[in-house]
Protein backbone atom coordinates (compact mmCIF):
# COMPACT_ATOMS: atom_id res chain seq x y z
CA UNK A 1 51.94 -43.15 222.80
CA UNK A 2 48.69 -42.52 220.67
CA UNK A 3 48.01 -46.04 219.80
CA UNK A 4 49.27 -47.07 222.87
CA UNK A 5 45.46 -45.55 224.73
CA UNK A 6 45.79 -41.85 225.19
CA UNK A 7 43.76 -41.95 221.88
CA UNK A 8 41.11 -42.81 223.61
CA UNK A 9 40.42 -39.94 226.06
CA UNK A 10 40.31 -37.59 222.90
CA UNK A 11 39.85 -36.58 219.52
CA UNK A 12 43.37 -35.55 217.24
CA UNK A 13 45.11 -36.80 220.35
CA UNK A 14 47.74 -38.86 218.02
CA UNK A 15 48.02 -35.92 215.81
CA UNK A 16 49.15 -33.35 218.91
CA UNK A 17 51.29 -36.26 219.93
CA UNK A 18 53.14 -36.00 216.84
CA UNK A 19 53.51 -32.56 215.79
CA UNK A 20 54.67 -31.83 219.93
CA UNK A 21 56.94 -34.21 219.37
CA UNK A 22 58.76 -32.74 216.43
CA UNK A 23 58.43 -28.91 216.90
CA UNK A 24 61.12 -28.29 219.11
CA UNK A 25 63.09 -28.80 216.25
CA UNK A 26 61.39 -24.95 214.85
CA UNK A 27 64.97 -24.40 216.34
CA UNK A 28 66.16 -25.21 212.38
CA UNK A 29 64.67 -21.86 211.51
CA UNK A 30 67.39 -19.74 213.24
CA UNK A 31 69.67 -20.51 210.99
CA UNK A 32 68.23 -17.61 208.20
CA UNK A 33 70.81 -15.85 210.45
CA UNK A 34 73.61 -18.20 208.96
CA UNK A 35 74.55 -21.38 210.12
CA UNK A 36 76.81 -20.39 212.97
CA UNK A 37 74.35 -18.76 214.16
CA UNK A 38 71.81 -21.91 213.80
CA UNK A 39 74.57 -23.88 215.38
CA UNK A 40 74.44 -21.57 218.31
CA UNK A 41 70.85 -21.95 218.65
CA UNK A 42 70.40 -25.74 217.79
CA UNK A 43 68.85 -27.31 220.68
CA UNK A 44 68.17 -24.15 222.28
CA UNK A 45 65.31 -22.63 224.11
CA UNK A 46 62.71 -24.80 222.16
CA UNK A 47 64.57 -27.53 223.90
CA UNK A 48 63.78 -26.46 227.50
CA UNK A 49 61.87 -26.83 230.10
CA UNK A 50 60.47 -23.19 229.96
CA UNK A 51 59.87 -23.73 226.46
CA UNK A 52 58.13 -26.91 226.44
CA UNK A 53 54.93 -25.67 227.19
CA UNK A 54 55.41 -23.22 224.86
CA UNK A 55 55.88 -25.80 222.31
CA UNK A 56 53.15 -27.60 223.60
CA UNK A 57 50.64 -24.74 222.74
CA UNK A 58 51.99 -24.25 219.80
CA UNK A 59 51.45 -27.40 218.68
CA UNK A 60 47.82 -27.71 219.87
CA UNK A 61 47.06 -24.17 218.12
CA UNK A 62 48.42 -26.28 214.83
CA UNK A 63 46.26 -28.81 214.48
CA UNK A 64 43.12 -27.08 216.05
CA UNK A 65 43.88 -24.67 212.97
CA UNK A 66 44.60 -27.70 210.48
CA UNK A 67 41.48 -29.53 211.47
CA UNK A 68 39.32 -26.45 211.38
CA UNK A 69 39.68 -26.05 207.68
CA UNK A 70 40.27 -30.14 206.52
CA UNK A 71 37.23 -31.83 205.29
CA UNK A 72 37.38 -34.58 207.71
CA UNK A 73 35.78 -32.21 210.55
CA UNK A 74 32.33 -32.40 208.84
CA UNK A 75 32.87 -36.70 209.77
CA UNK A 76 31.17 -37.73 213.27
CA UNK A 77 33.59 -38.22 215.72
CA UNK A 78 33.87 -40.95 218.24
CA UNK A 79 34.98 -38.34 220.83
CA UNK A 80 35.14 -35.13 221.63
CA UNK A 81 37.73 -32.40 221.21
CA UNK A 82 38.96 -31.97 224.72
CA UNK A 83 41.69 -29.41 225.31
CA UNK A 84 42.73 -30.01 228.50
CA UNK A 85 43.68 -33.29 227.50
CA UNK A 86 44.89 -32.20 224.19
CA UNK A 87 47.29 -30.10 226.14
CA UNK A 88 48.62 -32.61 228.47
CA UNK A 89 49.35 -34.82 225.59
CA UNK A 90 51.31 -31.83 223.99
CA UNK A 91 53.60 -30.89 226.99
CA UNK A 92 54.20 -34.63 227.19
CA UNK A 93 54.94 -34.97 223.41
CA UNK A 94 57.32 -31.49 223.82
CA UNK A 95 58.99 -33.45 226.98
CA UNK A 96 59.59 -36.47 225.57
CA UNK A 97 61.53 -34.89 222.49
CA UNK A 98 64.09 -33.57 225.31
CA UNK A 99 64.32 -36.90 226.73
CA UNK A 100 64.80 -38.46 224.16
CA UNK A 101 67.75 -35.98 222.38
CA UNK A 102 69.24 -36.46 226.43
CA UNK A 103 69.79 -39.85 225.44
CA UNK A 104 72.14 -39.35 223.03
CA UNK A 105 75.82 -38.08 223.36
CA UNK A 106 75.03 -34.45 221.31
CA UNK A 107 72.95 -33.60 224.56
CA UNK A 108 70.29 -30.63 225.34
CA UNK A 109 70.52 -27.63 227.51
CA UNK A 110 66.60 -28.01 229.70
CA UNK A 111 67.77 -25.12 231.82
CA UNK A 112 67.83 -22.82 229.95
CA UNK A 113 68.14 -19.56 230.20
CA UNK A 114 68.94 -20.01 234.25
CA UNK A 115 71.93 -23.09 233.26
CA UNK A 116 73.34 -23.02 230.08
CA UNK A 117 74.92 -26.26 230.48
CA UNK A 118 74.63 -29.10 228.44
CA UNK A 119 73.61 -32.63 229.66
CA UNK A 120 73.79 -35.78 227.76
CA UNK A 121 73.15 -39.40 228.80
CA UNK A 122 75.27 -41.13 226.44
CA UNK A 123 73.47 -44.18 225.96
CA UNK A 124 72.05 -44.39 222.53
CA UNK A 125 73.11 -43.68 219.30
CA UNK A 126 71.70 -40.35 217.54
CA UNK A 127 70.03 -42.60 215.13
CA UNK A 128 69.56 -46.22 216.57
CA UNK A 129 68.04 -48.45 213.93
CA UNK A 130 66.86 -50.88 217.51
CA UNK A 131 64.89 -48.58 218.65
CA UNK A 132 63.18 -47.63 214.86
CA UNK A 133 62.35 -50.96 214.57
CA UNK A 134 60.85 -51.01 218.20
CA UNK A 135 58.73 -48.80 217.58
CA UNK A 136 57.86 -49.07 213.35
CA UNK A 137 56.56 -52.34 214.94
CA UNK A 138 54.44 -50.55 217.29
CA UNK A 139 52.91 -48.95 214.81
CA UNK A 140 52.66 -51.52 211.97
CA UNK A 141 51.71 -54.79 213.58
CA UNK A 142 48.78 -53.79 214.56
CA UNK A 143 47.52 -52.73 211.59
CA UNK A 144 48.65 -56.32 209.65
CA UNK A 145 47.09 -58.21 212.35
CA UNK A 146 43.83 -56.39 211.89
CA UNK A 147 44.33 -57.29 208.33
CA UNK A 148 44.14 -60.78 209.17
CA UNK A 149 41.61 -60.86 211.45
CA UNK A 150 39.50 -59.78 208.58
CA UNK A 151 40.69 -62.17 206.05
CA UNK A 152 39.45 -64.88 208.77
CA UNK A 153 36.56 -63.92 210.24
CA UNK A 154 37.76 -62.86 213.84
CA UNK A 155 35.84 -60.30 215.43
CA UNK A 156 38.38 -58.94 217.89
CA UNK A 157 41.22 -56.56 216.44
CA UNK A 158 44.36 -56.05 218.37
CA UNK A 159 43.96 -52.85 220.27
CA UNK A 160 46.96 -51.38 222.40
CA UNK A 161 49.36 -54.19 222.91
CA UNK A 162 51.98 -53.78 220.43
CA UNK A 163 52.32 -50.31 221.03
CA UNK A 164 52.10 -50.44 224.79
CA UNK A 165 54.89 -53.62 224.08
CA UNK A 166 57.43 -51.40 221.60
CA UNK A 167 57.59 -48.82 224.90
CA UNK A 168 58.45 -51.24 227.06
CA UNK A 169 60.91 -52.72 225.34
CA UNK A 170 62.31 -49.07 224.17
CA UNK A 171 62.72 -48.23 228.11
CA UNK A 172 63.92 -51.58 228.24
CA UNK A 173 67.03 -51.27 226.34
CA UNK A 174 67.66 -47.30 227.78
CA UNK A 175 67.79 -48.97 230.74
CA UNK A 176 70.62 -52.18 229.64
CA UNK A 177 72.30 -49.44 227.49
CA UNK A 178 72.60 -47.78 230.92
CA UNK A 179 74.09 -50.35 232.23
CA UNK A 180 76.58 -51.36 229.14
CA UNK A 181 77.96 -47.64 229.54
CA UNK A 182 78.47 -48.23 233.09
CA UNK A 183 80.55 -51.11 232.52
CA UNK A 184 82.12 -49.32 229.41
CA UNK A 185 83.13 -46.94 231.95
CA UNK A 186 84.30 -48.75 234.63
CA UNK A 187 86.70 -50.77 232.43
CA UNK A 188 88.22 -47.79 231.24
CA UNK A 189 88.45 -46.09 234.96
CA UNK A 190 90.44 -49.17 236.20
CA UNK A 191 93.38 -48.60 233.51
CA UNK A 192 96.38 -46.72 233.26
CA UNK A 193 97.19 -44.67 229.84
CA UNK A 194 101.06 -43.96 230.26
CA UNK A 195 100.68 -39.84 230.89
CA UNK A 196 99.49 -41.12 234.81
CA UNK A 197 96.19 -40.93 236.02
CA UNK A 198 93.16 -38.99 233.53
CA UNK A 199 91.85 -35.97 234.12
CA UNK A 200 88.09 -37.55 232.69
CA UNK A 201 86.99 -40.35 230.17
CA UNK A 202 83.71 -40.78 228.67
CA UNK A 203 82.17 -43.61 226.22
CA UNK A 204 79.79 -43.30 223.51
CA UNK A 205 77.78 -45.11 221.77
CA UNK A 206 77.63 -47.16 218.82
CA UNK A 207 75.14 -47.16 216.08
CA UNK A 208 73.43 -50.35 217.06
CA UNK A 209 75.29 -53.17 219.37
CA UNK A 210 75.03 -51.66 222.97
CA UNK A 211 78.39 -53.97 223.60
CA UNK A 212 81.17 -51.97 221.47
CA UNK A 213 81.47 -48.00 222.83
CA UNK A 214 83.89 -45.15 221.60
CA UNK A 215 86.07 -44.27 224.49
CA UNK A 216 87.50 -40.75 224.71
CA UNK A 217 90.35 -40.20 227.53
CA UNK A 218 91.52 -36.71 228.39
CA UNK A 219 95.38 -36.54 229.88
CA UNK A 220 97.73 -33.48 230.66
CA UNK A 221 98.69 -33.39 227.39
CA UNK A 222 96.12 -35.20 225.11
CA UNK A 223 94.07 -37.29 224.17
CA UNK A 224 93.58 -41.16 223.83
CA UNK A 225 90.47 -42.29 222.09
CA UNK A 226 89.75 -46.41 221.25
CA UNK A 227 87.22 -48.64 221.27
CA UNK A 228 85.46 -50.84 223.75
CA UNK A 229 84.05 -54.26 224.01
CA UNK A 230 82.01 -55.31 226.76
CA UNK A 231 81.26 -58.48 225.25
CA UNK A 232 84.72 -59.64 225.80
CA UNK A 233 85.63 -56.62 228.49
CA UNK A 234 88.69 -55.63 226.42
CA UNK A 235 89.48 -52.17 225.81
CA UNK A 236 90.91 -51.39 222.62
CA UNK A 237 90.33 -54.82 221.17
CA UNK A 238 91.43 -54.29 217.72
CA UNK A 239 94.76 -52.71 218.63
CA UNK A 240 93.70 -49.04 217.15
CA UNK A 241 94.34 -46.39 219.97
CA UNK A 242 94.75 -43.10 218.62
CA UNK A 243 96.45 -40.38 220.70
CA UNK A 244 95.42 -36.56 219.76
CA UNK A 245 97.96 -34.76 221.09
CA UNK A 246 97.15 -31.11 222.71
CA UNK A 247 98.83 -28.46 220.49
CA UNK A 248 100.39 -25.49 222.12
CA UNK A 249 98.17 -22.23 222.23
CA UNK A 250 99.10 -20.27 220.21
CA UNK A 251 97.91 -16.22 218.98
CA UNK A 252 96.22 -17.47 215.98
CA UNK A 253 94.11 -20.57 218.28
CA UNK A 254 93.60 -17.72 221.09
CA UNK A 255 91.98 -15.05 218.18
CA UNK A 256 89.76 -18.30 217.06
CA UNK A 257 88.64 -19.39 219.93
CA UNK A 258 87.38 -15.53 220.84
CA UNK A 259 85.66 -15.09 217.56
CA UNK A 260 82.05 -16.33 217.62
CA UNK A 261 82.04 -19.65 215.94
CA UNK A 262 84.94 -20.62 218.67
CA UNK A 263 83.30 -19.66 221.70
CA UNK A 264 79.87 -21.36 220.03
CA UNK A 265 81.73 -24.66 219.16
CA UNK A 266 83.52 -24.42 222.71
CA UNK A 267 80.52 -24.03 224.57
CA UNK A 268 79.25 -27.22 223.19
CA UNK A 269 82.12 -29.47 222.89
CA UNK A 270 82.83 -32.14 225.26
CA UNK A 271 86.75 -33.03 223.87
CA UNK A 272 87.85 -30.41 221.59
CA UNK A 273 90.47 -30.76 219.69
CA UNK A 274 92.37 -27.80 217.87
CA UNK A 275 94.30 -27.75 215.19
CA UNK A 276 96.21 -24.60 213.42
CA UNK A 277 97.53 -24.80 209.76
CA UNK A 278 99.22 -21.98 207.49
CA UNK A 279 96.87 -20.49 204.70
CA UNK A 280 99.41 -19.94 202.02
CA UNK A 281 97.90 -17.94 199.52
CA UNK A 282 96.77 -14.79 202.31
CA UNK A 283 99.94 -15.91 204.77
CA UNK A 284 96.74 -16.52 207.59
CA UNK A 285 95.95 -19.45 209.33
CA UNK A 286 93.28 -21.76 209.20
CA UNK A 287 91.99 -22.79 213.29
CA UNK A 288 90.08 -26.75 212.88
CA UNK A 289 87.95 -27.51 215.88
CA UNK A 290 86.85 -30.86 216.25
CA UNK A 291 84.67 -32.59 219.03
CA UNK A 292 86.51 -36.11 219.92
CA UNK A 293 82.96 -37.20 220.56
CA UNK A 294 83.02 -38.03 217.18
CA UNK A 295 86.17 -38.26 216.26
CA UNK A 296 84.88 -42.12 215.36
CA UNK A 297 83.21 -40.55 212.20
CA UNK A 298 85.54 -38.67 210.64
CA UNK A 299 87.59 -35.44 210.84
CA UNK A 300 84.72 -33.05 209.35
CA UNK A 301 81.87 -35.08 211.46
CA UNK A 302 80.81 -31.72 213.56
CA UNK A 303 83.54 -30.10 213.15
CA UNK A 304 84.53 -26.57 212.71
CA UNK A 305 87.13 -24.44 211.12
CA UNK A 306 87.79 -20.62 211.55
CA UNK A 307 90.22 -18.89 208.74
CA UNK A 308 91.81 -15.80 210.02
CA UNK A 309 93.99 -13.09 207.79
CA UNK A 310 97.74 -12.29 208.66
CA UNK A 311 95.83 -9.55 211.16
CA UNK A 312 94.00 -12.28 213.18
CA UNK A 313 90.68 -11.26 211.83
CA UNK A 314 88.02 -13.73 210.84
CA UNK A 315 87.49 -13.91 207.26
CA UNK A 316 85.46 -17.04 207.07
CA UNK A 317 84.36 -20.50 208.51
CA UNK A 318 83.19 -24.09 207.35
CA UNK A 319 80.78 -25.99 209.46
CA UNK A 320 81.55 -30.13 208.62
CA UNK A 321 77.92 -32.11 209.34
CA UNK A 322 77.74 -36.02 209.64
CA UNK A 323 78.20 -36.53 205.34
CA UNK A 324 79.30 -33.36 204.19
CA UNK A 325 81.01 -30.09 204.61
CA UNK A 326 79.86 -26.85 204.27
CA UNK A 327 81.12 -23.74 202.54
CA UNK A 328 79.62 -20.42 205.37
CA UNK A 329 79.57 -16.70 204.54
CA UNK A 330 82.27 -14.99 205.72
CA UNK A 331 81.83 -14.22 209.42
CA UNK A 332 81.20 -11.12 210.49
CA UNK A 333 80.60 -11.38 214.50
């Protein structure tokens, strides 16, 4: 968005861009408290419209700060610092980060603290390597082309079209991802999946090809989850259904989901799934929450597990990221 003109009404507007654009994700900081705790936070108030401008100020107060004491401020400028711009390019830095983590199917909460809902758009991978190269090229191509304008002689350099180009076509594919879903979802509404009709379906996205989506379906009692093609409008073309089946609540799934990592994980997820399983050695149980989102992944992809003694108390959890699991501290909420 810099190098696409609203460098031009100021000085260090590119830089405010940037860092507004990345500090709502401060958020990372909450988890000193543990990572529950982070979890609970993740996407929180620094993710929100009342905290936007927040964020926005914040980030102008950073570089104002930065550029005070770098070396570079004793340079001439080619413009002036002018705040009010500055901060208009910060809230709409701090505004596009929500957009942008709307896209995607982990969602944001903008409401907050009136709505604590989440919203999510569904449309684009968390990290879409289409959109990367979109924009890297933005930024690049310029920058070579300017290169060889000076190896021949031209005078002009390119100015804003690449950029302005690599944010069309960005908003150009949100809006035939948009439509893929759409289609996604209306092949999946128009089928029947044995248990009668579904209580909800959703489909989510893949890595790069908007044609193939992850369909969840919710029944009575489970869950159906497959893949779609658009390309060929086939559901399930590979033949790979899975069906989660609900388990029956139970008083160890009941004392997880009312300790604090259950009603956390709950509170986000779209399709849990729960699973109970003995824990030999103290004769407790072990409660696995997982988040049929992205149940595509793997089993520990977001996931979360709550052990409880023989006394239904929490003794400990494990949060399971996108590559890795990891070991908490024994939960004390």
């Amino acid at each position: 968005m810099g190098r696409a003109g609203l460098n031009r009404k100021t000085a260090l507007a590119t830089a405010v861009l940037t860092i507004s654009a990345e500090i709502a994700d401060i958020d990372i900081l909450t988890e000193v408290n543990g990572p529950v705790y982070g979890f609970a936070h993740h996407r929180g108030w620094t993710h929100s419209f009342i905290g936007a401008p927040v964020m926005a100020a914040l980030a102008v107060a950073v570089v104002l700060a930065f550029d005070r004491w770098w070396p570079w401020r004793r340079k001439p400028r080619a413009l002036p610092v002018r705040i009010g711009w500055l901060y208009g390019f910060a809230l709409l830095g701090a505004l596009v980060h929500i957009l942008l983590d709307f896209t995607n199917s982990y969602g944001v909460r903008p409401f907050l603290p009136f709505n604590y809902r989440w919203y999510h758009w569904d449309i684009v991978n968390i990290v879409d390597p289409v959109i990367l190269l979109f924009l890297l090229a933005g930024l690049v191509m310029p920058k070579l082309f300017s290169l060889i304008n000076e190896e021949i002689g031209a005078r002009r350099a390119p100015g804003r079209a690449w950029p302005i180009t690599a944010l069309v076509l960005l908003v150009a594919l949100w809006g035939f991802r948009d439509y893929e879903h759409r289609r996604a979802i209306a092949m999946m509404s128009s089928l029947e999946y044995g248990e009668g009709l579904p209580i909800r379906l959703s489909a989510f996205p893949a890595a790069i090809t908007p044609f193939t989506w992850y369909g969840v379906v919710e029944n009575e009692s489970s869950y159906i989850t497959f893949s779609v093609d658009t390309i060929k409008a086939e559901v399930d073309p590979s033949g790979h259904a899975r069906t989660w089946r609900k388990q029956p609540e139970t008083q160890a799934s009941l004392a997880a989901k009312r300790s604090y990592a259950g009603r956390v994980y709950l509170d986000w997820s779209d399709y849990p799934y729960i699973e109970v399983e003995p824990i030999i050695s103290t004769a407790g149980h072990r409660v696995i929450f997982l988040d049929l989102r992205y149940g595509y992944l793997s089993r520990t992809a977001l996931a979360m597990e709550v052990d409880l003694d023989k006394d239904l108390n929490v003794t400990g959890t494990v949060s399971g990221g996108y590559f890795h699991d990891r070991r908490l501290r024994p939960a004390s909420q």
